[in-house]
C-alpha atoms as a PDB file:
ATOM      1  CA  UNK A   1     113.677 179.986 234.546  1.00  0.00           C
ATOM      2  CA  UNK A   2     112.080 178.181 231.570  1.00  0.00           C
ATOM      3  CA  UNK A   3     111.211 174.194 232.581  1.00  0.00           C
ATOM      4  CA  UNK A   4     114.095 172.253 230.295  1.00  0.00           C
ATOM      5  CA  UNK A   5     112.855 170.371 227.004  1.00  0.00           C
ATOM      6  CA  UNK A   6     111.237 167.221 227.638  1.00  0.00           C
ATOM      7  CA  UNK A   7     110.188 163.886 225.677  1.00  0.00           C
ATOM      8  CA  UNK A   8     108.399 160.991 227.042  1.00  0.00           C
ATOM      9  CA  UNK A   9     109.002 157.416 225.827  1.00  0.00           C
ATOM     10  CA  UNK A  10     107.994 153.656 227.254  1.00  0.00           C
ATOM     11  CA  UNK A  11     110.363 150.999 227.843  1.00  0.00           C
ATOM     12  CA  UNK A  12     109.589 148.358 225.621  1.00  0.00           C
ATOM     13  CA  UNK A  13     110.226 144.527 226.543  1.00  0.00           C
ATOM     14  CA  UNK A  14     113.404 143.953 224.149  1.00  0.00           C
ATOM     15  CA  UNK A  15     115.334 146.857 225.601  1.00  0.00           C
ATOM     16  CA  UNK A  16     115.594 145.126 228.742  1.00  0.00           C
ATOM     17  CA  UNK A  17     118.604 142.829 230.001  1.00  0.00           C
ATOM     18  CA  UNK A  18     118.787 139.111 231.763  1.00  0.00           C
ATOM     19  CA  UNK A  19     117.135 141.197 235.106  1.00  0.00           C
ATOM     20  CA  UNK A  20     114.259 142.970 233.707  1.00  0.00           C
ATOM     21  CA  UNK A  21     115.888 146.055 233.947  1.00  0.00           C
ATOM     22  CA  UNK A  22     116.545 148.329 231.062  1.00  0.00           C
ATOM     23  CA  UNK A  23     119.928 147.951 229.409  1.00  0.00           C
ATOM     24  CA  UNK A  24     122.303 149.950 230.108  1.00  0.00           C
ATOM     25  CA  UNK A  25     123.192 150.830 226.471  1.00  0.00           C
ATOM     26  CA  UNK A  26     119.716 151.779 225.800  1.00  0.00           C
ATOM     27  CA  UNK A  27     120.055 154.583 228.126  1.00  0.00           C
ATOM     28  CA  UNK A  28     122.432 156.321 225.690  1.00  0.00           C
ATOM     29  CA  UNK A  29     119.919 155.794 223.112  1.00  0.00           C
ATOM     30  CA  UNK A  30     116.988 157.566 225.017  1.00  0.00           C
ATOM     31  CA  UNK A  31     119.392 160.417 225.562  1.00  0.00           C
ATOM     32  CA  UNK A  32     120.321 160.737 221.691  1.00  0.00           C
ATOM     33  CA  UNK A  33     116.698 160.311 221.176  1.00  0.00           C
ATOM     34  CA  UNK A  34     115.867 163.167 223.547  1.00  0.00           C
ATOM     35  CA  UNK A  35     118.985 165.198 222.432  1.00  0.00           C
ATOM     36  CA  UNK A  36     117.777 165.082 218.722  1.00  0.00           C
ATOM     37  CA  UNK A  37     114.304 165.603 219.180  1.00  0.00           C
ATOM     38  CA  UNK A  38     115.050 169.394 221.166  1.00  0.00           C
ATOM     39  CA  UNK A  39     117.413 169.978 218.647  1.00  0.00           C
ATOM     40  CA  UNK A  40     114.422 169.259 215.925  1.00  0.00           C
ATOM     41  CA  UNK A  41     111.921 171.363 218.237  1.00  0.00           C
ATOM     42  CA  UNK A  42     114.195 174.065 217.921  1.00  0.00           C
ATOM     43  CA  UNK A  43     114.415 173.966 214.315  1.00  0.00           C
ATOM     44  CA  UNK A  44     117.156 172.286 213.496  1.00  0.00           C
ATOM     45  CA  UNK A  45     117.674 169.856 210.795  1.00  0.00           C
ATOM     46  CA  UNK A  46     119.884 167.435 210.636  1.00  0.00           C
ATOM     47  CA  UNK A  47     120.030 168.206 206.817  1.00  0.00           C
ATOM     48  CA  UNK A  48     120.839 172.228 207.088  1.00  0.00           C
ATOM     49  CA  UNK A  49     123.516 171.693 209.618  1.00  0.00           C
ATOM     50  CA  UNK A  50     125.669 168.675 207.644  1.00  0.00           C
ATOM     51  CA  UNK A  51     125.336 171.268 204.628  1.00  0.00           C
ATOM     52  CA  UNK A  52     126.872 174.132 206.946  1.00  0.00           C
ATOM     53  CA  UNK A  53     130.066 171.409 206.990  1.00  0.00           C
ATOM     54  CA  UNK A  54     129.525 170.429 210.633  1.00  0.00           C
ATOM     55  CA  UNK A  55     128.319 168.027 212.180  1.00  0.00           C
ATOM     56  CA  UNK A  56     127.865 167.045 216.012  1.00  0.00           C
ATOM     57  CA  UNK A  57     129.969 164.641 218.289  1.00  0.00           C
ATOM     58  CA  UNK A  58     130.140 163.111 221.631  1.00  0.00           C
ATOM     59  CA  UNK A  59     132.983 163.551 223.348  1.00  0.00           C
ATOM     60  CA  UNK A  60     132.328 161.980 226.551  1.00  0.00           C
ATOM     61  CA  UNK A  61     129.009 160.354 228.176  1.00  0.00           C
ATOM     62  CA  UNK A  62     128.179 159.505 231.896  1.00  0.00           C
ATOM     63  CA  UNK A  63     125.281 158.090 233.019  1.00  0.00           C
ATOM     64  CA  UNK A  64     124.511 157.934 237.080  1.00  0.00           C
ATOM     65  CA  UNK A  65     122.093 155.230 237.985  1.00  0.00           C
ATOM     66  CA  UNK A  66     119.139 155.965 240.518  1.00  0.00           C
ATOM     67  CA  UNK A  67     116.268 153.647 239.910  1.00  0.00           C
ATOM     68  CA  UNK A  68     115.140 150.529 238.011  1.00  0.00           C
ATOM     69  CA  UNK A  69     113.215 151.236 234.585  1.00  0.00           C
ATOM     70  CA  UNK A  70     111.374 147.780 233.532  1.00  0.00           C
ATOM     71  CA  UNK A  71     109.462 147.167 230.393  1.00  0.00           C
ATOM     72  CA  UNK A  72     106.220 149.392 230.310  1.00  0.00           C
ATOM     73  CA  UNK A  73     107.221 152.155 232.214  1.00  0.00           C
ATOM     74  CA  UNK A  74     106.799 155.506 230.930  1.00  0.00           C
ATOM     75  CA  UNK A  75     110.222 157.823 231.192  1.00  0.00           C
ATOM     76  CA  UNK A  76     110.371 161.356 230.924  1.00  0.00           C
ATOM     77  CA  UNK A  77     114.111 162.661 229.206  1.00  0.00           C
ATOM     78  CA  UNK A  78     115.039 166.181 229.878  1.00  0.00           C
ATOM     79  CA  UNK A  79     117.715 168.099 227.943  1.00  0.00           C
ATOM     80  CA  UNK A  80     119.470 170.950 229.370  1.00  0.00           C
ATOM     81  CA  UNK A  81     122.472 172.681 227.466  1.00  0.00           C
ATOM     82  CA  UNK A  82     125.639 174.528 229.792  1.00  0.00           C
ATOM     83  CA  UNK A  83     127.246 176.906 226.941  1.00  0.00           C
ATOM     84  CA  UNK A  84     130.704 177.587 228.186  1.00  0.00           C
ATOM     85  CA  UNK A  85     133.224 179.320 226.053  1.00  0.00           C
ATOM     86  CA  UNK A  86     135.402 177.665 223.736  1.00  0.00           C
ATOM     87  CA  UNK A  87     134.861 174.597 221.509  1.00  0.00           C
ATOM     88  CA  UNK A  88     132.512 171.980 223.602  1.00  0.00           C
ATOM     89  CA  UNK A  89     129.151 172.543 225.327  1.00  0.00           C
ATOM     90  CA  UNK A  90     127.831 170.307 228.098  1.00  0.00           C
ATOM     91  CA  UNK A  91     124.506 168.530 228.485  1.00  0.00           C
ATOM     92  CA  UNK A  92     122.424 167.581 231.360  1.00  0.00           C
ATOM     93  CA  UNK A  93     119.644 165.314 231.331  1.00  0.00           C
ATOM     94  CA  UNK A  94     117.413 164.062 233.904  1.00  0.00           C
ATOM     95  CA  UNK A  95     115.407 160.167 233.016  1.00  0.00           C
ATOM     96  CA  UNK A  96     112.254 160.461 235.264  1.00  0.00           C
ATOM     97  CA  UNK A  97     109.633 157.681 236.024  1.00  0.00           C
ATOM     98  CA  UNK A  98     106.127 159.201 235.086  1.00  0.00           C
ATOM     99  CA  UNK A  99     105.867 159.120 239.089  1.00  0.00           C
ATOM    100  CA  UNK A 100     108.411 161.544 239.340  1.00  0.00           C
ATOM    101  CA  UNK A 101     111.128 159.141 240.441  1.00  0.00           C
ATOM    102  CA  UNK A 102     114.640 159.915 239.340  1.00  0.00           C
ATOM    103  CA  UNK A 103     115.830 156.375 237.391  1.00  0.00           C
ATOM    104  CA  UNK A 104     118.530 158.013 236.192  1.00  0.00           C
ATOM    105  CA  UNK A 105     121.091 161.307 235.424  1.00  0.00           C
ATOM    106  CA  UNK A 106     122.876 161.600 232.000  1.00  0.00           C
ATOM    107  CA  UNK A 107     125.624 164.265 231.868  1.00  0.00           C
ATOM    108  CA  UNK A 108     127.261 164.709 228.364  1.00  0.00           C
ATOM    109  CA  UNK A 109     130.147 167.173 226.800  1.00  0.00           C
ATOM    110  CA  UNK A 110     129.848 167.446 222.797  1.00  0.00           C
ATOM    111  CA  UNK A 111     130.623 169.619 220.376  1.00  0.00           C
ATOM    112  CA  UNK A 112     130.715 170.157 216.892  1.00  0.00           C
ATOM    113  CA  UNK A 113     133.453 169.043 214.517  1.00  0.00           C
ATOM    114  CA  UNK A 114     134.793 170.473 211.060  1.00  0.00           C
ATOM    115  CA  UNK A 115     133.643 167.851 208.716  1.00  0.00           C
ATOM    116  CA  UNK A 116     136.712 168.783 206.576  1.00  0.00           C
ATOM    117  CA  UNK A 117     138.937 170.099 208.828  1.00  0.00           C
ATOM    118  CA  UNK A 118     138.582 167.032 211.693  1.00  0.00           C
ATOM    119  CA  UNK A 119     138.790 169.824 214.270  1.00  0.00           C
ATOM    120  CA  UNK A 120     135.708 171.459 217.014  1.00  0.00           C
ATOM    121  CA  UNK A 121     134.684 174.797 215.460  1.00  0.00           C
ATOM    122  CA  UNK A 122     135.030 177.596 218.225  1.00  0.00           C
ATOM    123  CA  UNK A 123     132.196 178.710 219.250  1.00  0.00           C
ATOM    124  CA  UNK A 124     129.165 175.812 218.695  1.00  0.00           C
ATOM    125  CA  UNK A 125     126.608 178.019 220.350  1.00  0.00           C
ATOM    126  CA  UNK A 126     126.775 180.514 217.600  1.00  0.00           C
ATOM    127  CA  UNK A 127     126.232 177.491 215.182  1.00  0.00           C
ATOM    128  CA  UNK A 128     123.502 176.218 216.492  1.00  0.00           C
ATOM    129  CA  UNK A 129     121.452 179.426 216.853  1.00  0.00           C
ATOM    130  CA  UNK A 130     122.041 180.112 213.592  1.00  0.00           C
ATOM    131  CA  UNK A 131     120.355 177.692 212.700  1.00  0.00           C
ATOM    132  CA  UNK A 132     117.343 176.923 215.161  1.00  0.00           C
ATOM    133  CA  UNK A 133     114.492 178.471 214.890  1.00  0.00           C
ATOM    134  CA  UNK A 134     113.998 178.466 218.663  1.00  0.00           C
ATOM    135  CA  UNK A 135     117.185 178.501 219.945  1.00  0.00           C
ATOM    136  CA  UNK A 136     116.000 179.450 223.515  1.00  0.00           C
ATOM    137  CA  UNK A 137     114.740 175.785 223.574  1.00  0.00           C
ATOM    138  CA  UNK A 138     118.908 175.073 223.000  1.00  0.00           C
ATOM    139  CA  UNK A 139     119.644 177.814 226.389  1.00  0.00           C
ATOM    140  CA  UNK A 140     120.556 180.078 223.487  1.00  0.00           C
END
């Protein structure tokens, strides 16, 4: 088994709350971060795939807490894809410390929706490896 896609970023001071810790919003953003930047190491642009007609979507976003992040840590974001059959996909990421400590577990179900129809396409697996140019980085 291939190690999952991986980006490191630092906690910076204003993401934090009124305890020093990170905010809890800014979690989501680390995991769109990381979710965008596989999805551009495999190729695909954000450009190509909104001309296809599609475009991606969140359905539903949980985030387990483990371990504080405060400002000027480092924080490694995995991205791990579970293609199912049928219209969504699920996504599991893992927040790290650079230490190795777990801070944090993001599990995510998307999919991608019919700009002009308002509906999920079918199958999004076979949309997105259309279109990456390394779609094993995707699972595909």
């Amino acid at each position: 088994m291939t190690e999952p896609f991986k980006v490191r970023v630092t906690v910076r001071a204003y993401e934090l709350d009124t305890q020093g810790h990170l905010n809890g919003a800014v979690y989501h953003q680390y995991g769109d971060h990381a979710r965008w930047e596989c999805l551009r190491a495999a190729g695909v642009s954000l450009d190509e795939l909104l001309a296809t007609g599609v475009g991606p979507v969140t359905l539903e976003n949980t985030i387990r807490y483990h371990r504080e992040l405060r400002a000027g840590d480092d924080v490694d974001i995995t991205c791990e894809f579970d293609w199912g059959e049928g219209r969504t996909f699920r996504m599991r990421q893992e927040l790290r410390r650079a230490d190795g400590a777990l801070a944090a577990e993001i599990s995510s179900l998307g999919g991608l929706l019919d700009l002009e129809r308002r509906r999920l396409v079918p199958d999004p697996g076979s949309h997105w490896r259309a279109l990456a140019e390394t779609p094993g980085l995707l699972g595909l």
